[in-house]
Protein backbone atom coordinates (compact mmCIF):
# COMPACT_ATOMS: atom_id res chain seq x y z
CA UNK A 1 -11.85 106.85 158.09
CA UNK A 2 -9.69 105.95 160.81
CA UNK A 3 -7.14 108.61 160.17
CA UNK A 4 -9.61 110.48 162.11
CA UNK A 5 -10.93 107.86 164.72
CA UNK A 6 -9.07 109.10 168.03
CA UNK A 7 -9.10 105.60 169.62
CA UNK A 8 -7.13 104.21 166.41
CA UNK A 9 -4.45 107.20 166.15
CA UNK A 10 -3.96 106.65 169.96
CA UNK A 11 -3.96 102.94 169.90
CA UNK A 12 -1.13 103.23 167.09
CA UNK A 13 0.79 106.02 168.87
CA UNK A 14 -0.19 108.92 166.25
CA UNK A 15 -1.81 111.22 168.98
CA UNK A 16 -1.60 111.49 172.59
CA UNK A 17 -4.72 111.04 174.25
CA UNK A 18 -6.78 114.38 175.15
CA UNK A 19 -9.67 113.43 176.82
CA UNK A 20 -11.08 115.71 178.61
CA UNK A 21 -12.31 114.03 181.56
CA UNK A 22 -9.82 111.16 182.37
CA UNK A 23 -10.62 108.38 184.76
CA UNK A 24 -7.90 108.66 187.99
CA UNK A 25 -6.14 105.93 186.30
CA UNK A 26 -5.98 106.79 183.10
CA UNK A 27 -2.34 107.87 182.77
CA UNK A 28 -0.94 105.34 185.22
CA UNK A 29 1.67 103.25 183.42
CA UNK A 30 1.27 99.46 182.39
CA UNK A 31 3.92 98.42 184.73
CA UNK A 32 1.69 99.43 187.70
CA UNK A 33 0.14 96.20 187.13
CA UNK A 34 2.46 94.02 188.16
CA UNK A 35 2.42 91.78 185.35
CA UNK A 36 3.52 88.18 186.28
CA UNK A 37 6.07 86.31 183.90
CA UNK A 38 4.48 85.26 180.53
CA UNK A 39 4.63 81.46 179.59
CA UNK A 40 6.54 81.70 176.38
CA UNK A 41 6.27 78.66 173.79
CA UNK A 42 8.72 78.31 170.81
CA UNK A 43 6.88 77.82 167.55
CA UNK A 44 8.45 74.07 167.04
CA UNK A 45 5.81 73.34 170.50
CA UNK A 46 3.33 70.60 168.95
CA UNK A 47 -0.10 71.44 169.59
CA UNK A 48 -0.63 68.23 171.99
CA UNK A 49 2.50 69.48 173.95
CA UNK A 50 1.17 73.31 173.53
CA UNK A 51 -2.22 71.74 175.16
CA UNK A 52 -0.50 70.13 178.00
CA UNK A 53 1.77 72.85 178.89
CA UNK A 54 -0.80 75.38 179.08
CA UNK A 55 -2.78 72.82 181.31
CA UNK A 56 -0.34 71.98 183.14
CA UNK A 57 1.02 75.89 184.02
CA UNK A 58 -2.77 76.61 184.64
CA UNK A 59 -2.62 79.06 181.52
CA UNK A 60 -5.25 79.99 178.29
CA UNK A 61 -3.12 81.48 176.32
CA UNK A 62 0.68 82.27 175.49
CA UNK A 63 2.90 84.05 173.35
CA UNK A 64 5.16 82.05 170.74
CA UNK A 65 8.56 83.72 170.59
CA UNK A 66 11.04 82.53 167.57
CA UNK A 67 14.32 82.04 169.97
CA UNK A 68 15.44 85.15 168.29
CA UNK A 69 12.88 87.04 170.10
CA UNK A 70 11.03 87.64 167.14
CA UNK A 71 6.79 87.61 168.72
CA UNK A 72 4.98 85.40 166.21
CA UNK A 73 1.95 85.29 167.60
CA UNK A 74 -0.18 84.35 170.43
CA UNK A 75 -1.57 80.66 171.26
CA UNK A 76 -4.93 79.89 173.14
CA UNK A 77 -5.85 77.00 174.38
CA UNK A 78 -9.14 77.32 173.77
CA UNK A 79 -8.44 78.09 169.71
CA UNK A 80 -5.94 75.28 169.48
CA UNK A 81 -8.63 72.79 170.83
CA UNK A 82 -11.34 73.48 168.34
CA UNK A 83 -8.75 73.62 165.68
CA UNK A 84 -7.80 70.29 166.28
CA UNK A 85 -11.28 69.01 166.79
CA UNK A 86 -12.13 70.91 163.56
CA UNK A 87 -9.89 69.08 161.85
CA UNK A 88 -7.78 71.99 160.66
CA UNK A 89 -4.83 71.25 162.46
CA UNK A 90 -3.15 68.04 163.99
CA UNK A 91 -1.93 67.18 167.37
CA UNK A 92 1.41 66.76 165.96
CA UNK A 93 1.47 70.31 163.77
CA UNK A 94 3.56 72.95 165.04
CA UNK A 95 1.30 75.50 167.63
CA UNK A 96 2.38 78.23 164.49
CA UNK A 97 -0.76 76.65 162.65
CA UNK A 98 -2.87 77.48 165.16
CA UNK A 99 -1.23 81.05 166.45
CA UNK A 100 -2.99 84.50 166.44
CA UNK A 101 -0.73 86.55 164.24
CA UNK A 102 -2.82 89.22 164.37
CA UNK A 103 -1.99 90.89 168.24
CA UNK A 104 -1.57 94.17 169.71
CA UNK A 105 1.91 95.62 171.86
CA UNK A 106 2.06 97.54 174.37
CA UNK A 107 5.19 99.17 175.83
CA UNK A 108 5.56 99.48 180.04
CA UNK A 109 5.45 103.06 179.73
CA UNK A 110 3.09 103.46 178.11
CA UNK A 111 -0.87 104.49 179.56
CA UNK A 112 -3.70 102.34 181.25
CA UNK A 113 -5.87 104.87 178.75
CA UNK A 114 -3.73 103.56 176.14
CA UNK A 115 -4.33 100.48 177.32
CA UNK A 116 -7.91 100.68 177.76
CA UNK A 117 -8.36 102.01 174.03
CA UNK A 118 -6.61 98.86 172.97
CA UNK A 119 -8.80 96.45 175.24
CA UNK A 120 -11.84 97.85 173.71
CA UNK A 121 -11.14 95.87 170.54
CA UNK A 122 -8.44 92.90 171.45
CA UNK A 123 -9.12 90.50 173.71
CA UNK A 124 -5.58 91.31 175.00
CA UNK A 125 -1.82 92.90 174.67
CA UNK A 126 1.56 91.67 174.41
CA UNK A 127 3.63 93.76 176.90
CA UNK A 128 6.64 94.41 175.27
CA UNK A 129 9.95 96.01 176.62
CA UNK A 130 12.43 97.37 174.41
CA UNK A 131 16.38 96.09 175.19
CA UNK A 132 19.29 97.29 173.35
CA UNK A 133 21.37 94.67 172.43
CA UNK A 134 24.95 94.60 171.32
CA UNK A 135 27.25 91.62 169.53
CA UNK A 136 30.81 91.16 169.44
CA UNK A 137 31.33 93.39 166.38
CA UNK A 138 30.30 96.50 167.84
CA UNK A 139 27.12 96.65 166.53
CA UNK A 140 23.81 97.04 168.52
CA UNK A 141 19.87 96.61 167.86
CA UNK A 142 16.82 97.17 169.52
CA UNK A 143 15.08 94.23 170.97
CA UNK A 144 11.71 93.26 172.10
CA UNK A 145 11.42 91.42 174.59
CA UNK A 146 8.08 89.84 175.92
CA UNK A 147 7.12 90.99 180.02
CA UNK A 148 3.70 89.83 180.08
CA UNK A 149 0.36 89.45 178.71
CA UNK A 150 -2.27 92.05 179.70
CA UNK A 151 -6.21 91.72 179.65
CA UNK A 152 -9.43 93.52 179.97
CA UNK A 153 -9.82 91.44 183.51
CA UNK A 154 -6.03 92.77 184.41
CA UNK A 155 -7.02 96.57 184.13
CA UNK A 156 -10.63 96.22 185.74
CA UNK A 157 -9.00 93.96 188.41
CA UNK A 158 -6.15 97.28 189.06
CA UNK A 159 -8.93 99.75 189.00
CA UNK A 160 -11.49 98.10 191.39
CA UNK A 161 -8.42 97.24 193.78
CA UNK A 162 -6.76 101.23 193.41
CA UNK A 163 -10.34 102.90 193.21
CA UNK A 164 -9.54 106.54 194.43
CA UNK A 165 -13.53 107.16 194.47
């Protein structure tokens, strides 16, 4: 059934939105926002030193990036706590035991509606920007790199600032 659920084929890119009446914002693009810097942990971060970063930086929750850029996953504190306490993961595990693999991406260009479709069923987005990187040997990829994390609170916060009403 979600072949024909608009909100999925827009949140997966299969359809351009076409609703008809749009808030003003609704095609703004996510860099608008003006995203601050993630916090980036490597996956190798214990989960004590995951905890004390992200209390220390003032932050709930960060991405885990493989140094090869590869996005694992996202880390809150919040879930790392109660995993310990829980007893399903130790303070000296790697934070990969206790990252959200399951996340959603969005690209800078790509729509506050877009945005908004995704925020109505994550508690957040990985802002991704695609780099094209080339080696030695000629040869060249595209990566993704990581620009910022992106939350319901973000988007309401850039629409009650920007209200055109």
């Amino acid at each position: 059934s979600k072949f024909v659920n608009d909100k999925w084929m827009i949140k997966n890119g299969f359809l351009n939105d076409v609703q008809e009446h749009k808030p003003w914002w609704w095609n703004i693009k996510v860099q608008k926002l003006n995203l601050s810097a993630p916090l980036i942990l490597l996956p190798e971060v214990s989960c004590q030193k995951a905890i004390e970063i992200l209390q220390e930086k003032g932050y709930d929750q960060a991405p885990v990036v493989a140094e090869s850029g590869l996005i694992l996953g996202m880390v809150t504190l919040s879930n790392t706590l109660s995993s310990v306490l829980a007893g399903n993961a130790e303070f000296s595990d790697p934070v990969t035991k206790v990252t959200y693999d399951q996340f959603s991406k969005i690209g800078l260009e790509d729509s506050l509606g877009k945005l908004s479709c995704i925020l109505e069923n994550d508690h957040f987005a990985i802002v991704v920007h695609e780099q094209m990187q080339c080696s030695g040997n000629g040869s060249s990829f595209m990566k993704q790199m990581v620009f910022g994390v992106v939350t319901a609170m973000d988007l309401l916060t850039f629409v009650s600032r920007n209200d055109k009403k």
